[in-house]
C-alpha atoms as a PDB file:
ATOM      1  CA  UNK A   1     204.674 228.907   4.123  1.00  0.00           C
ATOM      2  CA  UNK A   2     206.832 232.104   5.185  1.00  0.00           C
ATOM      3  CA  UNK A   3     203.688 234.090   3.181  1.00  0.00           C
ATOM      4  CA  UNK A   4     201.323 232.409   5.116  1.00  0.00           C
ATOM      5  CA  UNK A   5     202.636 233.467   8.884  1.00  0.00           C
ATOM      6  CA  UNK A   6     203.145 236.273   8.089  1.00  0.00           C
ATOM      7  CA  UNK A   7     199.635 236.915   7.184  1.00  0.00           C
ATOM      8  CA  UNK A   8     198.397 235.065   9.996  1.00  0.00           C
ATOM      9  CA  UNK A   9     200.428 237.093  12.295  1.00  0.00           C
ATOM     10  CA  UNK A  10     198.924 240.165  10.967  1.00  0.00           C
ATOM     11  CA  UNK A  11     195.483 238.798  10.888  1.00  0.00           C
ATOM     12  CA  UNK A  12     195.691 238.015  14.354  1.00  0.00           C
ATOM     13  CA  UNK A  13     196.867 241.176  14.998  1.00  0.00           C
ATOM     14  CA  UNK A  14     193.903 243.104  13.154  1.00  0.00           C
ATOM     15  CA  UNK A  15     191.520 240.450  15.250  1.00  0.00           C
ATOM     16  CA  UNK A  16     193.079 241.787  18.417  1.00  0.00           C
ATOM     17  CA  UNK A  17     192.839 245.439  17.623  1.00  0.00           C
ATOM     18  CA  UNK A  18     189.035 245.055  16.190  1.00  0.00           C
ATOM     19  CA  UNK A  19     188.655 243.248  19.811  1.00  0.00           C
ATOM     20  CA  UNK A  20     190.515 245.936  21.920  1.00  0.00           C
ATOM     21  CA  UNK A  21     188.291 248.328  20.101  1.00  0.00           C
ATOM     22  CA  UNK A  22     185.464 246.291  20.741  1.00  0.00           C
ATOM     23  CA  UNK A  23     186.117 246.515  24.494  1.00  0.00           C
ATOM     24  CA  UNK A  24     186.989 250.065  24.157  1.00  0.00           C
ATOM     25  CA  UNK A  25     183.450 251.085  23.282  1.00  0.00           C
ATOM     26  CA  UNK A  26     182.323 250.963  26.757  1.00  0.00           C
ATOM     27  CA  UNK A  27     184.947 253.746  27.488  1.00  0.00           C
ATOM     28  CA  UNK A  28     184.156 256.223  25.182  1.00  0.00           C
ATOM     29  CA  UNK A  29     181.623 257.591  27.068  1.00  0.00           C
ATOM     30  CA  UNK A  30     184.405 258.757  29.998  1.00  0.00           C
ATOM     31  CA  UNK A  31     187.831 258.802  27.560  1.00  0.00           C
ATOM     32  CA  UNK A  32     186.547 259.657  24.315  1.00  0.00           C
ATOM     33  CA  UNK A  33     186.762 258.305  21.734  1.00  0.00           C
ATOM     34  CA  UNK A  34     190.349 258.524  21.343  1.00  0.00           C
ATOM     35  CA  UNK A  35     191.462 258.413  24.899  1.00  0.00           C
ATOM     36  CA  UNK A  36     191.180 262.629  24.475  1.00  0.00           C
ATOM     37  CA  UNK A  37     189.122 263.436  27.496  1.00  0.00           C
ATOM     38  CA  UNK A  38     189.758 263.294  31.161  1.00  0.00           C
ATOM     39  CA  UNK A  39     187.161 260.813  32.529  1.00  0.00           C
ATOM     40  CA  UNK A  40     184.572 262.817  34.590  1.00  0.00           C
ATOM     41  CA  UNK A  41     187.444 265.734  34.367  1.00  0.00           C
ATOM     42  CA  UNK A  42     189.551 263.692  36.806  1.00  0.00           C
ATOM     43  CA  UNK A  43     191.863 261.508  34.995  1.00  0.00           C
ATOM     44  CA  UNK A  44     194.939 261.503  32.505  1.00  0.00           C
ATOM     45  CA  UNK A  45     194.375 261.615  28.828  1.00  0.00           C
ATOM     46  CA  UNK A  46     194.987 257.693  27.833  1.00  0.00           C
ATOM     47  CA  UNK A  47     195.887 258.896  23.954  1.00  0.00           C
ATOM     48  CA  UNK A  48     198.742 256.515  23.854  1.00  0.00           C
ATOM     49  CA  UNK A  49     200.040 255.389  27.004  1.00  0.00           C
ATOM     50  CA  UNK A  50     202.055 252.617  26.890  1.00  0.00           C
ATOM     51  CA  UNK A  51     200.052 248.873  27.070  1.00  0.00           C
ATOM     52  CA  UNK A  52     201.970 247.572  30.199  1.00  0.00           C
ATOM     53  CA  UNK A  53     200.880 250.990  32.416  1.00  0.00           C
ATOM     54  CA  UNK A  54     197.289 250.213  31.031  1.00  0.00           C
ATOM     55  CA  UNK A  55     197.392 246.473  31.642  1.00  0.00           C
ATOM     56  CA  UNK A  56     198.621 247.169  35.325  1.00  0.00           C
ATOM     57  CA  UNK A  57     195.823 249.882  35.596  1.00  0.00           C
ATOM     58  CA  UNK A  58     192.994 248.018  34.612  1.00  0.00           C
ATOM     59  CA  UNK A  59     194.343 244.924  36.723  1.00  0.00           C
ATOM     60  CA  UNK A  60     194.376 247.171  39.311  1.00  0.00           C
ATOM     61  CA  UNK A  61     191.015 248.767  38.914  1.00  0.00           C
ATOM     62  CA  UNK A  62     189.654 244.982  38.756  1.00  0.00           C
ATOM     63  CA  UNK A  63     191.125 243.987  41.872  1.00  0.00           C
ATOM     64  CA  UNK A  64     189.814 246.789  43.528  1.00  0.00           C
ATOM     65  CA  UNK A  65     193.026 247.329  44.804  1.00  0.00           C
ATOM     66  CA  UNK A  66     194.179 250.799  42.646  1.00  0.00           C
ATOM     67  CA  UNK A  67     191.521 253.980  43.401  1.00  0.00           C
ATOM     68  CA  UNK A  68     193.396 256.920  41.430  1.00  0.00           C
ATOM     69  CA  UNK A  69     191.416 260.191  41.783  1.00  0.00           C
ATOM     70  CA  UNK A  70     188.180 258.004  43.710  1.00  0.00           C
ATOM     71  CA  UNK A  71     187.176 256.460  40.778  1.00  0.00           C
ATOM     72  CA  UNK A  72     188.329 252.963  41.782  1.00  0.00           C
ATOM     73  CA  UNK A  73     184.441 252.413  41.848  1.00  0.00           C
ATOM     74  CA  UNK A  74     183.461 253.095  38.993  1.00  0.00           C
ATOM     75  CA  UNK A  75     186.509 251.665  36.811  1.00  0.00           C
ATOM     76  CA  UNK A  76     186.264 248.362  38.902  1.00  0.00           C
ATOM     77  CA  UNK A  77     182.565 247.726  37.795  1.00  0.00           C
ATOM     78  CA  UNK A  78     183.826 248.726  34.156  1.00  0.00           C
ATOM     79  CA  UNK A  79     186.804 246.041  33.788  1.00  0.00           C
ATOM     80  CA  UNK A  80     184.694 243.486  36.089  1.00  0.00           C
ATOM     81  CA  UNK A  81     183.913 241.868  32.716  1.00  0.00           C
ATOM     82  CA  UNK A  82     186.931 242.039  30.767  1.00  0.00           C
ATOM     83  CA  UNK A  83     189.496 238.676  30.944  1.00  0.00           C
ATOM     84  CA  UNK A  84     193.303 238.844  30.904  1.00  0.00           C
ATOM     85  CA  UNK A  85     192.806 238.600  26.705  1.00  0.00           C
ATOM     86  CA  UNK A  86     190.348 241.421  26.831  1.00  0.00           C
ATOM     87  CA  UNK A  87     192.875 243.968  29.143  1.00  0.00           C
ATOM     88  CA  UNK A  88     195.679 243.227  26.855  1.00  0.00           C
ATOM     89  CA  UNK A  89     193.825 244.153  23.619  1.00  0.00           C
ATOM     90  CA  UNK A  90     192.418 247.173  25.361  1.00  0.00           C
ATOM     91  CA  UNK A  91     195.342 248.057  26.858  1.00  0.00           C
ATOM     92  CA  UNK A  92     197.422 247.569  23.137  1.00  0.00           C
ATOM     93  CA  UNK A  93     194.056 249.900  21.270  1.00  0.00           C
ATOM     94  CA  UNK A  94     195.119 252.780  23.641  1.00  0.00           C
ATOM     95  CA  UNK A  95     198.627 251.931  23.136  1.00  0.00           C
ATOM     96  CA  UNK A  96     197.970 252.774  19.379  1.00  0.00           C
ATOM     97  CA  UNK A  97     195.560 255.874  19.562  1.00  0.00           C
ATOM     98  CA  UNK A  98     196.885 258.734  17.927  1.00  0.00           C
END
């Protein structure tokens, strides 16, 4: 029983990755495909950054209430999609980007 949580746990962990990098695709355009590139040469490299900043970010963006650099625009029509699942295993993807 122990063996099977345990893989569970990690299989729902590989789910949420292959869905954060799923959801990532749209981004790759702007980010890169690794978070490596400044969006339209305005904003941070995202190689990394920790999943709550992200999470609050992209909550933001979808709001329409966070407009870092003028791109709250753009970014808002690009998370208008994404549910509180999909932010969280975007936000986790970048999290892990090397």
């Amino acid at each position: 029983m122990k063996k099977f949580a345990i893989s569970m746990l990690f299989a729902g962990t590989t789910l949420l990755m292959a869905d954060g990098a799923a959801a990532y695709a749209k981004c790759v355009a702007c980010h890169g495909a690794n978070g490596e590139t400044a969006a339209m040469g305005k904003s941070a490299i995202i190689t990394g950054q920790d999943a709550a900043k992200t999470i609050e970010q992209l909550n933001g963006y979808k709001a329409g209430t966070l407009n870092v650099h003028g791109m709250g625009g753009v970014m808002k029509g690009q998370v208008a999609s994404y549910d509180e699942a999909t932010i969280k295993a975007v936000a986790e993807y970048i999290a892990a980007m090397k």
